[in-house]
N, C-alpha and C. Protein backbone atom coordinates (compact mmCIF):
# COMPACT_ATOMS: atom_id res chain seq x y z
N UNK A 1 50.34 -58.96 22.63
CA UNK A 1 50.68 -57.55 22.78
C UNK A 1 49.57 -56.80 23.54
N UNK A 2 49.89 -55.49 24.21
CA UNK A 2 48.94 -55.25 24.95
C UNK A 2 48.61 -54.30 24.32
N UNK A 3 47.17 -53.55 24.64
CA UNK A 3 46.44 -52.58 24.13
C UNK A 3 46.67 -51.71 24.99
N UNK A 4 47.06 -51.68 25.83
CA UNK A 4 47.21 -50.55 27.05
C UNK A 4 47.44 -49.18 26.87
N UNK A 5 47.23 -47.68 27.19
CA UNK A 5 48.10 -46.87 27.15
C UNK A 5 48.44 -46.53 28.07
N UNK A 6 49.94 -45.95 28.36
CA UNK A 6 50.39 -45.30 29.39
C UNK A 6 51.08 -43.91 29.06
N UNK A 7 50.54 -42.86 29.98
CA UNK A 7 51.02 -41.45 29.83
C UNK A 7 52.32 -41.99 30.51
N UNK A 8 53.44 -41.43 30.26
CA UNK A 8 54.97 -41.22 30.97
C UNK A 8 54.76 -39.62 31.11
N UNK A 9 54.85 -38.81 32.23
CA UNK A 9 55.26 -37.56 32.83
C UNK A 9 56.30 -37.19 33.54
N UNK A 10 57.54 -37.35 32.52
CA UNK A 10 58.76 -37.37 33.40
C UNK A 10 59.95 -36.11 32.78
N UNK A 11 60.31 -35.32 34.02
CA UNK A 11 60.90 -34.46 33.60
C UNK A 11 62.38 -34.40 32.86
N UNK A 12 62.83 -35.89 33.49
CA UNK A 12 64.20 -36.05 33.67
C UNK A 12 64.16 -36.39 31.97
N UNK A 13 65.10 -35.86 30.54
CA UNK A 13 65.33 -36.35 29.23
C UNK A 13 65.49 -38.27 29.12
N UNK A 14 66.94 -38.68 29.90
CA UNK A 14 67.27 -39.87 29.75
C UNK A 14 66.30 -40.62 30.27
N UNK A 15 65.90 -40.63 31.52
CA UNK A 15 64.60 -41.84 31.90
C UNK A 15 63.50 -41.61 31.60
N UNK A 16 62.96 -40.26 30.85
CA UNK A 16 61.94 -40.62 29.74
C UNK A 16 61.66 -41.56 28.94
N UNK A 17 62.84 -41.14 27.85
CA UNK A 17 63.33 -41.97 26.91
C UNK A 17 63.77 -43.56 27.19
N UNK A 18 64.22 -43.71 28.30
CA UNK A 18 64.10 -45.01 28.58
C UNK A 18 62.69 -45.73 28.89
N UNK A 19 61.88 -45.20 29.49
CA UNK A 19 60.96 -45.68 29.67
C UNK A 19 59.90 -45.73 28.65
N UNK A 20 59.79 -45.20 28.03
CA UNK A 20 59.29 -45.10 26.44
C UNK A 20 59.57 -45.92 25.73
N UNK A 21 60.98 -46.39 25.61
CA UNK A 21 61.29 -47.40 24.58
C UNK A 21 61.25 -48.84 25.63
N UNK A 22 61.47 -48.56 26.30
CA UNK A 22 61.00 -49.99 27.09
C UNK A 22 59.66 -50.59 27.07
N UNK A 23 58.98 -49.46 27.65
CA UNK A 23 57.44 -49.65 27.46
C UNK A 23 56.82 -50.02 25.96
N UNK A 24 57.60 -49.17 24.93
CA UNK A 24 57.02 -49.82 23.57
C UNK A 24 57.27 -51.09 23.63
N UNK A 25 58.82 -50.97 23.92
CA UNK A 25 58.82 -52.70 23.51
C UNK A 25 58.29 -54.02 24.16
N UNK A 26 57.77 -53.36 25.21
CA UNK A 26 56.61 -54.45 25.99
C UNK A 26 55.24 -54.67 25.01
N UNK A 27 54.73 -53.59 24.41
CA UNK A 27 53.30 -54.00 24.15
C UNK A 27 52.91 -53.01 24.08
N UNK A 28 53.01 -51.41 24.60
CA UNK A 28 52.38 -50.49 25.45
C UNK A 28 52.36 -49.87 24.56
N UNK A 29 51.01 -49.03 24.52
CA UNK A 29 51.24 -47.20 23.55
C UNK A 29 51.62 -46.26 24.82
N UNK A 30 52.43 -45.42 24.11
CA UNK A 30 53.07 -44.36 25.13
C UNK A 30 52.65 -43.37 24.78
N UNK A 31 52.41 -42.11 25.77
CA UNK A 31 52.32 -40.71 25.50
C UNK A 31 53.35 -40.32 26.28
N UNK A 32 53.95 -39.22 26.11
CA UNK A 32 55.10 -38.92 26.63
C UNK A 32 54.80 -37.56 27.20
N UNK A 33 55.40 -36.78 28.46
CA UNK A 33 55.65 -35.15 28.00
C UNK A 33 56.86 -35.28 29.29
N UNK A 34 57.06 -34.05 28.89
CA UNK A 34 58.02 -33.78 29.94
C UNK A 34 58.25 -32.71 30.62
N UNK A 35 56.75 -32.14 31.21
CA UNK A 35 56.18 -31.41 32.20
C UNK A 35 54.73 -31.82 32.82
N UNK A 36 54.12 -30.54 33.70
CA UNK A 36 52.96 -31.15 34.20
C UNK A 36 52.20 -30.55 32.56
N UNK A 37 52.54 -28.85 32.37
CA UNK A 37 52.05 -28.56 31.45
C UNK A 37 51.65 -29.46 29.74
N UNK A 38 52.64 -30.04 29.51
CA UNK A 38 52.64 -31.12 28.52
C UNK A 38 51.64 -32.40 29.02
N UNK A 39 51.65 -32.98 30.24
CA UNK A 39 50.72 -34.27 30.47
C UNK A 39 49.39 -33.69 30.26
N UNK A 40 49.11 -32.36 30.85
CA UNK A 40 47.80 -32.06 30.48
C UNK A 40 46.82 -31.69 29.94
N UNK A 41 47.80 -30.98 28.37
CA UNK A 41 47.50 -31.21 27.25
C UNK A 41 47.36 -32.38 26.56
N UNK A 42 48.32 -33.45 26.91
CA UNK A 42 47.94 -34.73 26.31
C UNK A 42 46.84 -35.12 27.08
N UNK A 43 46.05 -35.16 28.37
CA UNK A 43 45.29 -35.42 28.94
C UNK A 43 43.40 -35.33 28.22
N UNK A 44 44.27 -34.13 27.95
CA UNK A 44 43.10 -33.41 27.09
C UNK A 44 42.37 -33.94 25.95
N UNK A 45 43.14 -34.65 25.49
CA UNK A 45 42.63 -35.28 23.88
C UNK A 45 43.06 -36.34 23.83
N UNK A 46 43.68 -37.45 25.16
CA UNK A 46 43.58 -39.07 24.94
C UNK A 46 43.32 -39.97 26.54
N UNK A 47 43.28 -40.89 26.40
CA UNK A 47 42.62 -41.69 27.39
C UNK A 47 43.27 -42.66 28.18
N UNK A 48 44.70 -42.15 28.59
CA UNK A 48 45.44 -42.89 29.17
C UNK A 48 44.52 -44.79 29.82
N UNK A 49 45.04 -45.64 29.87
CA UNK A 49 44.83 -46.65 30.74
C UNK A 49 45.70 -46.15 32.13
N UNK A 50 46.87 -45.93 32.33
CA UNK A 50 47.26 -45.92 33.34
C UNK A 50 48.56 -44.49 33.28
N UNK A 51 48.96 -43.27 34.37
CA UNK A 51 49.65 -42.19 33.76
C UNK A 51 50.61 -42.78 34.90
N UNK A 52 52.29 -42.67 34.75
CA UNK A 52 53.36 -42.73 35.24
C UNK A 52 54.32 -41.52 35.40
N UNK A 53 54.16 -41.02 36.59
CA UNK A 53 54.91 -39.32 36.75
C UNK A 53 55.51 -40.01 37.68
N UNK A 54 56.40 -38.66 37.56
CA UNK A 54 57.62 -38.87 38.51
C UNK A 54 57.71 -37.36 39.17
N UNK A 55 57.32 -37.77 40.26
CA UNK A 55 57.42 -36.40 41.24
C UNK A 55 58.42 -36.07 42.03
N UNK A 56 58.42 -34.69 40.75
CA UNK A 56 59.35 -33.37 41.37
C UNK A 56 59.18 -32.40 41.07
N UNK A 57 59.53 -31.23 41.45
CA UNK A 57 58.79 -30.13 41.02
C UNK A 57 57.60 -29.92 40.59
N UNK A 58 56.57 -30.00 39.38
CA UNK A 58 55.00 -29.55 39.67
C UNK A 58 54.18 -31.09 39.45
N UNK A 59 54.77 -32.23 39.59
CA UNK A 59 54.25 -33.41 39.19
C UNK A 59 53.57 -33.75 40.64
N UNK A 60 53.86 -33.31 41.38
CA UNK A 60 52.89 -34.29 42.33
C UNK A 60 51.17 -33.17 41.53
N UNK A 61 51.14 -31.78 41.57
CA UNK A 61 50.01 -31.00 40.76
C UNK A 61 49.43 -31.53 40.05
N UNK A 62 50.08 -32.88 39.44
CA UNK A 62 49.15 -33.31 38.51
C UNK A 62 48.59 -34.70 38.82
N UNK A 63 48.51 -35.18 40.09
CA UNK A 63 48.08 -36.20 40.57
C UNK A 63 46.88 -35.34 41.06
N UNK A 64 47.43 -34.42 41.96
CA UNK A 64 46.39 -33.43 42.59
C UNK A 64 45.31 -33.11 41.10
N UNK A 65 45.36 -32.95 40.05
CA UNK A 65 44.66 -32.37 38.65
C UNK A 65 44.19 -33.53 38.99
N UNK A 66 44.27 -34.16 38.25
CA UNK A 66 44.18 -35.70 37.73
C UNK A 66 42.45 -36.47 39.16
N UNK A 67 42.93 -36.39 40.14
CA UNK A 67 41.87 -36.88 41.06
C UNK A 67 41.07 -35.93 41.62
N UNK A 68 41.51 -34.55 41.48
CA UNK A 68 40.16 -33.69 41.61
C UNK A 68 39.32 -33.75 40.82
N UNK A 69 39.25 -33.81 39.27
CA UNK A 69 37.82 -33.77 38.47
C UNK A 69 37.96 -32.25 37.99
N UNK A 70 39.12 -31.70 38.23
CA UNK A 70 38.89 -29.99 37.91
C UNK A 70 39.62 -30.15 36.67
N UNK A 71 39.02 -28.96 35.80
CA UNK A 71 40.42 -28.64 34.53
C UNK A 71 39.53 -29.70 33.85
N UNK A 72 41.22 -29.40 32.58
CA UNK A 72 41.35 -30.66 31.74
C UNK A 72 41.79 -32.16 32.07
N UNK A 73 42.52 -32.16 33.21
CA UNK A 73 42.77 -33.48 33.81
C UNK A 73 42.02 -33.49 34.14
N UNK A 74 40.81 -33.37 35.05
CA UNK A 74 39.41 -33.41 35.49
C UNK A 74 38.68 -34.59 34.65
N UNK A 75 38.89 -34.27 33.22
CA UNK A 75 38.21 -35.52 32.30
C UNK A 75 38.35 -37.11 32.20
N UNK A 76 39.88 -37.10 32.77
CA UNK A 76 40.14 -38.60 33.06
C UNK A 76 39.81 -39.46 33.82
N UNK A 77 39.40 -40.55 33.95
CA UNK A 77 38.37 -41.17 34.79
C UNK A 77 38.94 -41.33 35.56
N UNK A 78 38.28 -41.41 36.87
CA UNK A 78 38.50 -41.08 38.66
C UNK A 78 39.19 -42.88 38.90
N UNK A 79 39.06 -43.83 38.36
CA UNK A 79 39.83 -44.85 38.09
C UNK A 79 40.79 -45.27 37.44
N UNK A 80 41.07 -44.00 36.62
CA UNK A 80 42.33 -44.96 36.19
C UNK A 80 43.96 -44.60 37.14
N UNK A 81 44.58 -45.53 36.92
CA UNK A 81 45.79 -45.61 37.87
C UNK A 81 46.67 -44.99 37.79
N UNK A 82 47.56 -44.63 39.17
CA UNK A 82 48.80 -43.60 38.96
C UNK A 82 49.69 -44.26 39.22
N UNK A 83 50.97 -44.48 38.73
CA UNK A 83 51.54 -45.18 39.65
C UNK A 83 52.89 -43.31 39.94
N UNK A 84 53.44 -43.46 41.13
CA UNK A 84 54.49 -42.36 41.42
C UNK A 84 56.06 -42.80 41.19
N UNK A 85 56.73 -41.87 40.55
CA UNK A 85 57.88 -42.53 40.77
C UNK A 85 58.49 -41.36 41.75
N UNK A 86 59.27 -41.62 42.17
CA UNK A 86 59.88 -40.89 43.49
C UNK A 86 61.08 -40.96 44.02
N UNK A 87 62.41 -39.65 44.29
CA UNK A 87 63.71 -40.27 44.71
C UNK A 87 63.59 -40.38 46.07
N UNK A 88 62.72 -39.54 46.93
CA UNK A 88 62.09 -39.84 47.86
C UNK A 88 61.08 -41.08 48.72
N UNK A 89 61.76 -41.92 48.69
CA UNK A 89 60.79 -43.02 49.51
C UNK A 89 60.34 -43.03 51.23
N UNK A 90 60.31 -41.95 51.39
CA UNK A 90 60.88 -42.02 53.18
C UNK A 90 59.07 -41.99 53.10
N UNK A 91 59.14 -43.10 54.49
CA UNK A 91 57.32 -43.28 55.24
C UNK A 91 56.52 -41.84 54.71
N UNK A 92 56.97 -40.71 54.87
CA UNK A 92 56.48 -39.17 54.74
C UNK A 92 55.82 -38.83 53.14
N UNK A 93 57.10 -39.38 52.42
CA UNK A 93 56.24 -38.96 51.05
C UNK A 93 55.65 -40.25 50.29
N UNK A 94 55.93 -41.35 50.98
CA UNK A 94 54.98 -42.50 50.89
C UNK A 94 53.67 -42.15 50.48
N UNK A 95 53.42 -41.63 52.16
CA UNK A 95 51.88 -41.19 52.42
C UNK A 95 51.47 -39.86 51.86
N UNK A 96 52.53 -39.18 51.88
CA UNK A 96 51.75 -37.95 50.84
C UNK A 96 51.28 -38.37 49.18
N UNK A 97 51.86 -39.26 48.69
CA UNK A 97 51.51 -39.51 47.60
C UNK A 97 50.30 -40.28 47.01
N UNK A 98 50.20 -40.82 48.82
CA UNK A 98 48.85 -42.07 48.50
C UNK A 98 47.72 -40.84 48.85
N UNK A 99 48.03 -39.99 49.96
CA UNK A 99 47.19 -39.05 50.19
C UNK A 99 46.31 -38.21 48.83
N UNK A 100 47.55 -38.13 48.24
CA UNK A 100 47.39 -37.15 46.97
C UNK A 100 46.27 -37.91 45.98
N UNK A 101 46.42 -39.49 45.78
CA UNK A 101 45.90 -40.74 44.99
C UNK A 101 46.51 -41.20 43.99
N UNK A 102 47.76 -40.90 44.17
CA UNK A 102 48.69 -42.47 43.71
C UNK A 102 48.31 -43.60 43.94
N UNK A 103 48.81 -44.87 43.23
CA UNK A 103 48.07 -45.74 43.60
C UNK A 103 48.96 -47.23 43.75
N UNK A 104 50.60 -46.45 43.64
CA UNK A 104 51.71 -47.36 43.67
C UNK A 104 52.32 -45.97 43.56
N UNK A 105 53.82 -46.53 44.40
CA UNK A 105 55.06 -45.89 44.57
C UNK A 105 56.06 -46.14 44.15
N UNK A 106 57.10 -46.28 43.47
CA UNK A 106 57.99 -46.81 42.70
C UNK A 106 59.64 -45.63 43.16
N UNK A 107 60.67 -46.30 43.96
CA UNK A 107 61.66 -45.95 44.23
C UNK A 107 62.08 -45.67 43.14
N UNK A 108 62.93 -43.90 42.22
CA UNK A 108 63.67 -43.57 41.62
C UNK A 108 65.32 -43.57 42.00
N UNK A 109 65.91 -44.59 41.85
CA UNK A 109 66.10 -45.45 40.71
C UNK A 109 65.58 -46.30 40.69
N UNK A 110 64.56 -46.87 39.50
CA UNK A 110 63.71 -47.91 39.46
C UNK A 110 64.91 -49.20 38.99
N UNK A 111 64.24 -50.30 39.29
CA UNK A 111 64.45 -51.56 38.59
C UNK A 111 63.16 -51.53 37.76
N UNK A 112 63.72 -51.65 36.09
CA UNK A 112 62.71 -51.76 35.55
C UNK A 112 61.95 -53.26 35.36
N UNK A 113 62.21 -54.37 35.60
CA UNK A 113 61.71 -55.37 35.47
C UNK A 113 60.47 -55.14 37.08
N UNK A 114 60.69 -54.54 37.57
CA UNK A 114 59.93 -54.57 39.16
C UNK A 114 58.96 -53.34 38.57
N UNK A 115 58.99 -52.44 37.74
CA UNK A 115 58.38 -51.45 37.74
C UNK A 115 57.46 -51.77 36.98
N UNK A 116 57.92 -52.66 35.49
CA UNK A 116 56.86 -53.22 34.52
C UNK A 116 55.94 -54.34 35.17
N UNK A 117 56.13 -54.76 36.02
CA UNK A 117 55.51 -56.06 37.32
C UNK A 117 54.79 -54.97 38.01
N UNK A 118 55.14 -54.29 38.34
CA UNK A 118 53.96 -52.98 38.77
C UNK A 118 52.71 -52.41 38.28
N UNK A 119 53.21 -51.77 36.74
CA UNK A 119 52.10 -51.10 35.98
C UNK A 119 51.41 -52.74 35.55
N UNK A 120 51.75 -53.57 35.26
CA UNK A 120 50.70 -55.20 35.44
C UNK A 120 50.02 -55.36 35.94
N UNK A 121 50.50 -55.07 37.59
CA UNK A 121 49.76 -55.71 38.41
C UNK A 121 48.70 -54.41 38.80
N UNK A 122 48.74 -53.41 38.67
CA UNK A 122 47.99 -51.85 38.68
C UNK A 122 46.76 -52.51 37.76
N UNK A 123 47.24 -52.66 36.21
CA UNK A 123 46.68 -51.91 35.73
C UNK A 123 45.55 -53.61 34.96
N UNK A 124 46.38 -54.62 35.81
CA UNK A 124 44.79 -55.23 35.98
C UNK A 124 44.22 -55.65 37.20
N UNK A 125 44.11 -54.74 38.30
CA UNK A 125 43.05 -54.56 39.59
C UNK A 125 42.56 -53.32 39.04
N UNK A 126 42.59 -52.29 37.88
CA UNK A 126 42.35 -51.86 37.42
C UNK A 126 40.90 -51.89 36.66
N UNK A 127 41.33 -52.97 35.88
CA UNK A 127 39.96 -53.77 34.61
C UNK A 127 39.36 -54.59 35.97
N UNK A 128 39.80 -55.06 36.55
CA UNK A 128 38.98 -55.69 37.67
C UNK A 128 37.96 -55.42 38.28
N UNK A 129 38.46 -53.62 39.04
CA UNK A 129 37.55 -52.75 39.12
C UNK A 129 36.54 -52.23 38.56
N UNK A 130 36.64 -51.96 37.42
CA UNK A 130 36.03 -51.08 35.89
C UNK A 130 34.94 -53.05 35.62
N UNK A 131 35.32 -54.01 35.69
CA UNK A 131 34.76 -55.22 35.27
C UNK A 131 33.82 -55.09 36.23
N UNK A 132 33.60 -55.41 37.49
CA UNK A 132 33.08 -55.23 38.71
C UNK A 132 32.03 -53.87 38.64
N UNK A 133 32.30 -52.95 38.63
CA UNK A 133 31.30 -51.70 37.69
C UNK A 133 30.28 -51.77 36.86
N UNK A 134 30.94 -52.71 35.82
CA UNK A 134 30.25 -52.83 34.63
C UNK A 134 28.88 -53.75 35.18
N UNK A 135 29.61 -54.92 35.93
CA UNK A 135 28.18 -55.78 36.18
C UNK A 135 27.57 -55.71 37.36
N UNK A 136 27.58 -54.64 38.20
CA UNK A 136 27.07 -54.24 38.76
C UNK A 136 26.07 -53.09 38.37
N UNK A 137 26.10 -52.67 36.86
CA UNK A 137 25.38 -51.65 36.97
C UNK A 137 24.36 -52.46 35.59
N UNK A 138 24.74 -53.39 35.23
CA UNK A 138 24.21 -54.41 34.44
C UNK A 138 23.24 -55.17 35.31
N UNK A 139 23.66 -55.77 36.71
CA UNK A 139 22.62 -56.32 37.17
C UNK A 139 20.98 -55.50 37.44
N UNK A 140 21.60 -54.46 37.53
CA UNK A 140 20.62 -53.07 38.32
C UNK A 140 19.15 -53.59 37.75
């Protein structure tokens, strides 16, 4: 089972909830909200491993929160992973999203077996990174 957590920031009721109970039943602790306002109160007082929004309306704001260092999203470490979900895939908001620092894009409507193969493969180049850190500042 995994220790992982993942914020879900999704506005939509039903693919919240789907993704929540999916994700539990993988392994995962979930935080849930279902605004930007809600992720960043939960932001505030836990430590996501990896946050999963779905941008529309003020969610891309919180990628923008999230990798500035400002605020209360400000507190979350400048490494941990975003992945985007998006009904928009066109080349344009591709790159706005990587621009923003997403760090995976995920076509809304997801396949969830491709999406959970996603936050995997994220969220260990992830520890990879953070591993690589560690003994580098160990060798010092």
């Amino acid at each position: 089972m995994s220790t992982h957590t993942i914020l879900v920031a999704e506005e939509h009721d039903a693919t919240r909830a789907f993704l929540a109970d999916n994700l539990v039943a993988d392994g995962y602790q979930v935080l849930i909200a279902n605004d930007r306002a809600k992720a960043v109160a939960l932001l505030s007082v836990h430590d996501p491993d990896l946050i999963l929004v779905d941008v529309n309306g003020q969610t891309l704001q919180l990628v923008d929160a999230v990798r500035s260092g400002e605020g209360v999203a400000g507190r979350v470490d400048s490494n941990t992973p975003v992945i985007v979900l998006t009904a928009r895939s066109d080349e344009l908001q591709r790159i706005r999203v990587l621009e923003h620092g997403g760090d995976d894009i995920v076509q809304n409507p997801f396949s969830y077996p491709e999406l959970r193969a996603r936050i995997a493969a994220v969220l260990r180049r992830s520890e990879m990174r953070r591993g690589n850190s560690r003994s580098q500042v160990l060798s010092s």
